[in-house]
C-alpha atoms as a PDB file:
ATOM      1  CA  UNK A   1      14.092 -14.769  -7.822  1.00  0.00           C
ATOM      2  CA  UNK A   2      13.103 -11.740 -10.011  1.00  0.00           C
ATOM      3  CA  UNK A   3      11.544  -8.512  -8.051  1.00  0.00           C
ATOM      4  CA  UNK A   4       9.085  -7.988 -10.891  1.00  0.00           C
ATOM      5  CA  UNK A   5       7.251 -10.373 -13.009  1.00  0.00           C
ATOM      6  CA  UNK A   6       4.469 -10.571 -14.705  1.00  0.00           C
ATOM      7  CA  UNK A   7       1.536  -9.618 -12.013  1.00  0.00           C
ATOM      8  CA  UNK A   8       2.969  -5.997 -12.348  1.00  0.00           C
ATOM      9  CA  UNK A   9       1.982  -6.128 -16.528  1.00  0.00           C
ATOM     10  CA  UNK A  10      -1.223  -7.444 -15.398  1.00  0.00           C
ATOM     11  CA  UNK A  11      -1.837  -4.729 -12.494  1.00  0.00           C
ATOM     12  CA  UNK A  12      -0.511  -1.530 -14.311  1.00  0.00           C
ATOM     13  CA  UNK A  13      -2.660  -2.496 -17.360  1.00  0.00           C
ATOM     14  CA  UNK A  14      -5.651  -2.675 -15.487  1.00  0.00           C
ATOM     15  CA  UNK A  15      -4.733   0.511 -14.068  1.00  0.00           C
ATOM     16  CA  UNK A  16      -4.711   1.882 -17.635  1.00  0.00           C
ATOM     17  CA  UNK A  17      -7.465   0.167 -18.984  1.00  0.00           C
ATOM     18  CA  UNK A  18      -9.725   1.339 -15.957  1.00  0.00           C
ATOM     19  CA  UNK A  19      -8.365   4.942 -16.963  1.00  0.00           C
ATOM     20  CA  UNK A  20      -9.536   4.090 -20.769  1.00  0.00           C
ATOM     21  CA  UNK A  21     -12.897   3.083 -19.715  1.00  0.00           C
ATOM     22  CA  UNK A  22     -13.507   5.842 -18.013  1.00  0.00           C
ATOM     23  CA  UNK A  23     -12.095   8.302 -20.836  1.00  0.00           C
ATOM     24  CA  UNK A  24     -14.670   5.814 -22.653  1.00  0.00           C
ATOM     25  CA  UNK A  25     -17.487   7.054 -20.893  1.00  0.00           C
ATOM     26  CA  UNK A  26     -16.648  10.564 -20.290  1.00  0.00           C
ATOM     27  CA  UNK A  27     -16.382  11.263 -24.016  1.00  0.00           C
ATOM     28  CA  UNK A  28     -19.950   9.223 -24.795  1.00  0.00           C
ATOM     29  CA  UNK A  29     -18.553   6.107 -26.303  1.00  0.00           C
ATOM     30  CA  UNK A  30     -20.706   3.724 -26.229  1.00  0.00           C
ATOM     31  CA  UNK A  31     -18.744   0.477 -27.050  1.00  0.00           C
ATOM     32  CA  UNK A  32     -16.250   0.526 -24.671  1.00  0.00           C
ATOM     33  CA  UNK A  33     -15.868  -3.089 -23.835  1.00  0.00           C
ATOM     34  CA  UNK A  34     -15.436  -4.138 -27.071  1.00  0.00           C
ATOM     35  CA  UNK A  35     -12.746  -2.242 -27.928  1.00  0.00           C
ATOM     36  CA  UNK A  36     -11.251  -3.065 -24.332  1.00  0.00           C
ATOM     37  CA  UNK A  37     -11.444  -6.721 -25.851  1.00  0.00           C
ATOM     38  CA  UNK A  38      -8.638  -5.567 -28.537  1.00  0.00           C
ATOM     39  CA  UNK A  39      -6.508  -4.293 -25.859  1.00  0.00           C
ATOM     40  CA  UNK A  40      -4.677  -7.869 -25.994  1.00  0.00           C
ATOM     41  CA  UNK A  41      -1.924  -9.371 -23.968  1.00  0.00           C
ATOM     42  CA  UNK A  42       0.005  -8.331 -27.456  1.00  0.00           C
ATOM     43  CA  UNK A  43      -0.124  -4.313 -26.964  1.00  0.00           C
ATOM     44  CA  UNK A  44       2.632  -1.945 -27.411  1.00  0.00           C
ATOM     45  CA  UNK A  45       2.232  -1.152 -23.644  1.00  0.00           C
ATOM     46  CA  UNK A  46       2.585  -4.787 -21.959  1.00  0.00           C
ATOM     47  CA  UNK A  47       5.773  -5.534 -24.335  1.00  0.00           C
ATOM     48  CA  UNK A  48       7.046  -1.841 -23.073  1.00  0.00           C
ATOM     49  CA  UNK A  49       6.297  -3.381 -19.417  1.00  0.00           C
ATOM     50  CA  UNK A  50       7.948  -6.711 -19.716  1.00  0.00           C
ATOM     51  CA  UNK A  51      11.094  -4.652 -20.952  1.00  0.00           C
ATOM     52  CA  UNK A  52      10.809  -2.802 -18.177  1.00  0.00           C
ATOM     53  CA  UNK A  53      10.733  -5.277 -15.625  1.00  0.00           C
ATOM     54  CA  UNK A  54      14.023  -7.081 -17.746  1.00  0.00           C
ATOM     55  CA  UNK A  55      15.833  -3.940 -16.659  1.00  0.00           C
ATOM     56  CA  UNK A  56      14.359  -3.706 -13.394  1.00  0.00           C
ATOM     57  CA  UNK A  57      15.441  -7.329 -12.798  1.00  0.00           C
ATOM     58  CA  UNK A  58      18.863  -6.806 -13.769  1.00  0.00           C
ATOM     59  CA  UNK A  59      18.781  -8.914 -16.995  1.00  0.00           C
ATOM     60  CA  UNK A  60      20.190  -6.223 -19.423  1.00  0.00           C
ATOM     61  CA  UNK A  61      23.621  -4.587 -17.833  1.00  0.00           C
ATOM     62  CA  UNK A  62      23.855  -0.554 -19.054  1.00  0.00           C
ATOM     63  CA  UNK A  63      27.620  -1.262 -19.240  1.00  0.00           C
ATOM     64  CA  UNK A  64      26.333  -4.147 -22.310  1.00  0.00           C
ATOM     65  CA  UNK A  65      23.145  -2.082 -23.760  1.00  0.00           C
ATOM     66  CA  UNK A  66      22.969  -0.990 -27.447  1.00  0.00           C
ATOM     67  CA  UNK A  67      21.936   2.571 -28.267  1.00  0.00           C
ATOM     68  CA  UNK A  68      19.028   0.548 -29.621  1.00  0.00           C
ATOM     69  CA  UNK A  69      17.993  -0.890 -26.323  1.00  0.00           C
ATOM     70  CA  UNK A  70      18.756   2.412 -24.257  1.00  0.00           C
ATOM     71  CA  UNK A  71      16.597   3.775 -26.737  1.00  0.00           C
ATOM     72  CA  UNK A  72      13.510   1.337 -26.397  1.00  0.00           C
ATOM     73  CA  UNK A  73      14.119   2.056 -22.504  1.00  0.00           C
ATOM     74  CA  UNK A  74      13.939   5.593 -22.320  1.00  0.00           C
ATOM     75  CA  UNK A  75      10.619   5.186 -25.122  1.00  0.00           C
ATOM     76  CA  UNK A  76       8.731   2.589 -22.354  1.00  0.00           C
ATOM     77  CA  UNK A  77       9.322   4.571 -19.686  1.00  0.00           C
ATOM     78  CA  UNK A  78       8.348   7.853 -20.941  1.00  0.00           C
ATOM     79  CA  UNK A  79       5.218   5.912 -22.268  1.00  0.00           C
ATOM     80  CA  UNK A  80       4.710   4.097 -19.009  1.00  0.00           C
ATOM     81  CA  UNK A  81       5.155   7.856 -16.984  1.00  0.00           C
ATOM     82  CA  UNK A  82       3.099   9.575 -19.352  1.00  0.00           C
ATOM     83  CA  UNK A  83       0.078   7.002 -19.532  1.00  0.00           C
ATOM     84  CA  UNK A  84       0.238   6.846 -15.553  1.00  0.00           C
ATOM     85  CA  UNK A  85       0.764  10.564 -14.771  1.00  0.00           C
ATOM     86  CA  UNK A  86      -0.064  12.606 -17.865  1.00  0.00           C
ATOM     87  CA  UNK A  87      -3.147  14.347 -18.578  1.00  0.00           C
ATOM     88  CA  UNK A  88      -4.906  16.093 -20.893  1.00  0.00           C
ATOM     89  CA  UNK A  89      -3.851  19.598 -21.538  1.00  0.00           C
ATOM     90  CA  UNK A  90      -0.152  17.839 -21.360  1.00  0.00           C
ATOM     91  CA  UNK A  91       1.024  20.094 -18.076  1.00  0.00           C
ATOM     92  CA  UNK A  92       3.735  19.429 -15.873  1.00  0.00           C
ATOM     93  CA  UNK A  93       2.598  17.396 -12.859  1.00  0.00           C
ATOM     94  CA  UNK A  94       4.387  16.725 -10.162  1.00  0.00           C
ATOM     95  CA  UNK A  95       4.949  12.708  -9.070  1.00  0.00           C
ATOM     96  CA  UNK A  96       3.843  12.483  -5.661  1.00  0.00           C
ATOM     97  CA  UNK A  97       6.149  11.225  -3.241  1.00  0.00           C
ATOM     98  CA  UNK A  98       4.268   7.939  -2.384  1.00  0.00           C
ATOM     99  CA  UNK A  99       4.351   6.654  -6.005  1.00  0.00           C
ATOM    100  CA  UNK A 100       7.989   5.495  -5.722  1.00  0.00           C
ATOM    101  CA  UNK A 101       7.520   3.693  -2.686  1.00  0.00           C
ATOM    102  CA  UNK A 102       4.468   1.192  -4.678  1.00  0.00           C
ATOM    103  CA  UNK A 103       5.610  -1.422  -7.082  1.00  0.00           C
ATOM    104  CA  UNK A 104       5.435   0.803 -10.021  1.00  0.00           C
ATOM    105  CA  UNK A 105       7.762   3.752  -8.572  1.00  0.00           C
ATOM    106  CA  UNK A 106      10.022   0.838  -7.652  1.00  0.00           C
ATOM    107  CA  UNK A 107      10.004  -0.048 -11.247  1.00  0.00           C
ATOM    108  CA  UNK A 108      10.239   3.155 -12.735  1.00  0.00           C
ATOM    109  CA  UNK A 109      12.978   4.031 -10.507  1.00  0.00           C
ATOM    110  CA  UNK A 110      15.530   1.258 -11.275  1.00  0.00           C
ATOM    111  CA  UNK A 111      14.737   1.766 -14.742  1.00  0.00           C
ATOM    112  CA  UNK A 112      15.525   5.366 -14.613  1.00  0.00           C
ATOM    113  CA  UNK A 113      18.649   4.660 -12.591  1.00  0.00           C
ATOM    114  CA  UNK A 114      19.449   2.170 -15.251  1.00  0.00           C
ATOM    115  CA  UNK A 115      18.930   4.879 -18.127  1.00  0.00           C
ATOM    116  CA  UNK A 116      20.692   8.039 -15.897  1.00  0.00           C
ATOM    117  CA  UNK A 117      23.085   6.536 -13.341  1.00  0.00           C
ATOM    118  CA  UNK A 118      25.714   8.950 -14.366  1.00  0.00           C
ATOM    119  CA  UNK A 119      23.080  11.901 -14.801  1.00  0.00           C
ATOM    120  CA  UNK A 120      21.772  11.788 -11.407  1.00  0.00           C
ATOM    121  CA  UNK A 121      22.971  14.195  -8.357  1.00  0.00           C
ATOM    122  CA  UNK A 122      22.157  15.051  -5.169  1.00  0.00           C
ATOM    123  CA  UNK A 123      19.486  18.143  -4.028  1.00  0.00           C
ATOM    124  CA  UNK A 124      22.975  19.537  -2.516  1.00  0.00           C
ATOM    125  CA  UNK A 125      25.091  19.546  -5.729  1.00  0.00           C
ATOM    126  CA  UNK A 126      21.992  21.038  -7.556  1.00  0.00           C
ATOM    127  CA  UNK A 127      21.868  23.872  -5.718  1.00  0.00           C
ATOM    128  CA  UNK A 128      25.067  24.439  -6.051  1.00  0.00           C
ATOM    129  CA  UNK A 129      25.124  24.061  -9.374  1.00  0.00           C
ATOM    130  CA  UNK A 130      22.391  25.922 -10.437  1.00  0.00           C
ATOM    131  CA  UNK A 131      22.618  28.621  -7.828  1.00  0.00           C
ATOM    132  CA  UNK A 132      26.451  28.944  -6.992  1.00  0.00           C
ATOM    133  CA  UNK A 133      26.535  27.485  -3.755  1.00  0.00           C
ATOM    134  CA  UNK A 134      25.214  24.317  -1.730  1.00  0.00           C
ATOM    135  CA  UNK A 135      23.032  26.712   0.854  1.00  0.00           C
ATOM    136  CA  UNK A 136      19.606  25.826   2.850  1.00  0.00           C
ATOM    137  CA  UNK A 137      18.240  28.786   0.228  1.00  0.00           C
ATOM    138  CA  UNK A 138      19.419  27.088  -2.742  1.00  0.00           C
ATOM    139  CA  UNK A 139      18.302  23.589  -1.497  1.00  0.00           C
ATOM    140  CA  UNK A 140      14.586  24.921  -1.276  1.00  0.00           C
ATOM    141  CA  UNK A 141      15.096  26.475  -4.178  1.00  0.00           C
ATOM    142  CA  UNK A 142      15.968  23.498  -6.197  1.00  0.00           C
ATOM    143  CA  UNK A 143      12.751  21.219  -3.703  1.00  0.00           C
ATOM    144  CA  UNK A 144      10.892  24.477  -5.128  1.00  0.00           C
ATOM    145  CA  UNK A 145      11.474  23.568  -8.845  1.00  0.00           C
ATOM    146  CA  UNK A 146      10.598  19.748  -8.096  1.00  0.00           C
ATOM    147  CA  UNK A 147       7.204  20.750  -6.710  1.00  0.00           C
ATOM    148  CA  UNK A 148       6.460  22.777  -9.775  1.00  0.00           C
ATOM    149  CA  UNK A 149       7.571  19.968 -11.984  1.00  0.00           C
ATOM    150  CA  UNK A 150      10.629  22.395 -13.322  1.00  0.00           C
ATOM    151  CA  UNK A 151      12.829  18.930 -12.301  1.00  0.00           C
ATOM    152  CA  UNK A 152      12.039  15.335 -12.407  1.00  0.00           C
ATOM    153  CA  UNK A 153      13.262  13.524  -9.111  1.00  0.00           C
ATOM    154  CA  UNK A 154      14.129  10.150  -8.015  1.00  0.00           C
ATOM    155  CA  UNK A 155      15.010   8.448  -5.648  1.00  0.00           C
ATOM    156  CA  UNK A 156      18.520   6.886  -4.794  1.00  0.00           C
ATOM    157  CA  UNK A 157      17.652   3.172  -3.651  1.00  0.00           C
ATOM    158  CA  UNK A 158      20.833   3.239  -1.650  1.00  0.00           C
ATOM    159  CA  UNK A 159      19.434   6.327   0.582  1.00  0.00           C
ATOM    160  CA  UNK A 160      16.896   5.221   2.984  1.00  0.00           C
ATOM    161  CA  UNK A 161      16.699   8.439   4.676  1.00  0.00           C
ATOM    162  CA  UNK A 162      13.170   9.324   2.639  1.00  0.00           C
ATOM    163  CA  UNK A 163      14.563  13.484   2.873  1.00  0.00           C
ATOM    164  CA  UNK A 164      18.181  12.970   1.437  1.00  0.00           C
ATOM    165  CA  UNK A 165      17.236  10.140  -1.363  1.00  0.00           C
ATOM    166  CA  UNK A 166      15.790  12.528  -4.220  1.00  0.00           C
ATOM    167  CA  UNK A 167      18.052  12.887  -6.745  1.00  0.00           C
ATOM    168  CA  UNK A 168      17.817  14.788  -9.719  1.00  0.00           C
ATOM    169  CA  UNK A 169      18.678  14.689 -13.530  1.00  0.00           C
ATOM    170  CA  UNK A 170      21.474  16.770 -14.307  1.00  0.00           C
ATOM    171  CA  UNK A 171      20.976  17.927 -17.482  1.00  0.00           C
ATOM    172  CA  UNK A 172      17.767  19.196 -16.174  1.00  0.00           C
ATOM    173  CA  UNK A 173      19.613  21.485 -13.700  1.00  0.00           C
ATOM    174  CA  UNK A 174      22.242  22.726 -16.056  1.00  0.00           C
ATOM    175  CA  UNK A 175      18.926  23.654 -18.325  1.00  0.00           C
ATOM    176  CA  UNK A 176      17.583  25.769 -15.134  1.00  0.00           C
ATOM    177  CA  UNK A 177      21.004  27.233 -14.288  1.00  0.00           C
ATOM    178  CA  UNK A 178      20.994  28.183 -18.205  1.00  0.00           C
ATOM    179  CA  UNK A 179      17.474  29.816 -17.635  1.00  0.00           C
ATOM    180  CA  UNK A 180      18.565  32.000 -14.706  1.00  0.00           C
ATOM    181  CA  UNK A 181      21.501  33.436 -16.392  1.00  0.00           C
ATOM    182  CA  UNK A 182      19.371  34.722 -19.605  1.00  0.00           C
ATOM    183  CA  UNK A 183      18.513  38.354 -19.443  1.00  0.00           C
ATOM    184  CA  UNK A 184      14.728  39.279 -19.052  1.00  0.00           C
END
């Protein structure tokens, strides 16, 4: 039986319908539900879902995916992250931890670990990577540049300690390594 299924396209468009309404209201528009009514079971959004939950569901293997697929992936969940977490002036935020312990961080994470398997690495090989060495400095540093949404985290489903499961995306941390190095 399939982890996701459709309740979660039903659920996480609510979610972003109730955040259209009240966009609706806080700019003035008047005719709100009406457009809601055009916001069909056919959107752009609940066909990025439903590929989603495929890949969360293990129905498409990465080791099988065209560029074309791993393409619509990465699209959806950008789209999904970005409608869920994004906001107006388009600033990093930070995911808070208890989003990938609800059904949506569950989804979001196995699709992520679908997309970046290979890309992902541990706090501890971060630090040493960007930093030089694998020390308790360069581990806060690195928990540091999560909390200021410098790098995207998630977690390893294989981990259950909740403080060693946050991995990171490596080319992410080769970007900040890159950063410290340039002269200021």
């Amino acid at each position: 039986m399939a982890l996701f299924n459709e309740t979660q396209v039903q659920e996480i468009t609510a979610l972003v319908r109730r955040r259209y309404r009240e966009l609706g209201v806080a700019l003035g528009e008047a005719d709100m539900q009406e457009k809601m009514q055009n916001l069909n079971e056919q959107s752009s959004l609940q066909s990025e879902l439903r590929l989603l939950i495929q890949i969360a569901n293990g129905e498409y293997t990465r080791a099988s995916a065209t560029k074309v697929l791993v393409r619509k992936v990465e699209l959806a969940l950008q789209h999904l992250m970005d409608l869920l977490l994004g906001n107006a002036l388009h600033t990093n935020t930070t995911i808070p931890d208890d989003f990938w312990r609800t059904d949506i961080g569950i989804l979001a994470s196995r699709a992520r670990w679908w997309l970046s398997a290979d890309e992902l690495i541990t706090i501890s090989s971060a630090a040493a990577l960007a930093f030089g060495e694998n020390t308790q400095a360069n581990r806060m540093r690195i928990a540091r540049a999560i909390d200021h949404g410098l790098l995207e985290w998630v977690p390893d489903p294989s981990v259950a300690n909740p403080q060693q499961n946050k991995r990171v995306l490596l080319p992410q941390v080769e970007r900040l390594r890159e950063q410290r190095r340039l002269p200021e």
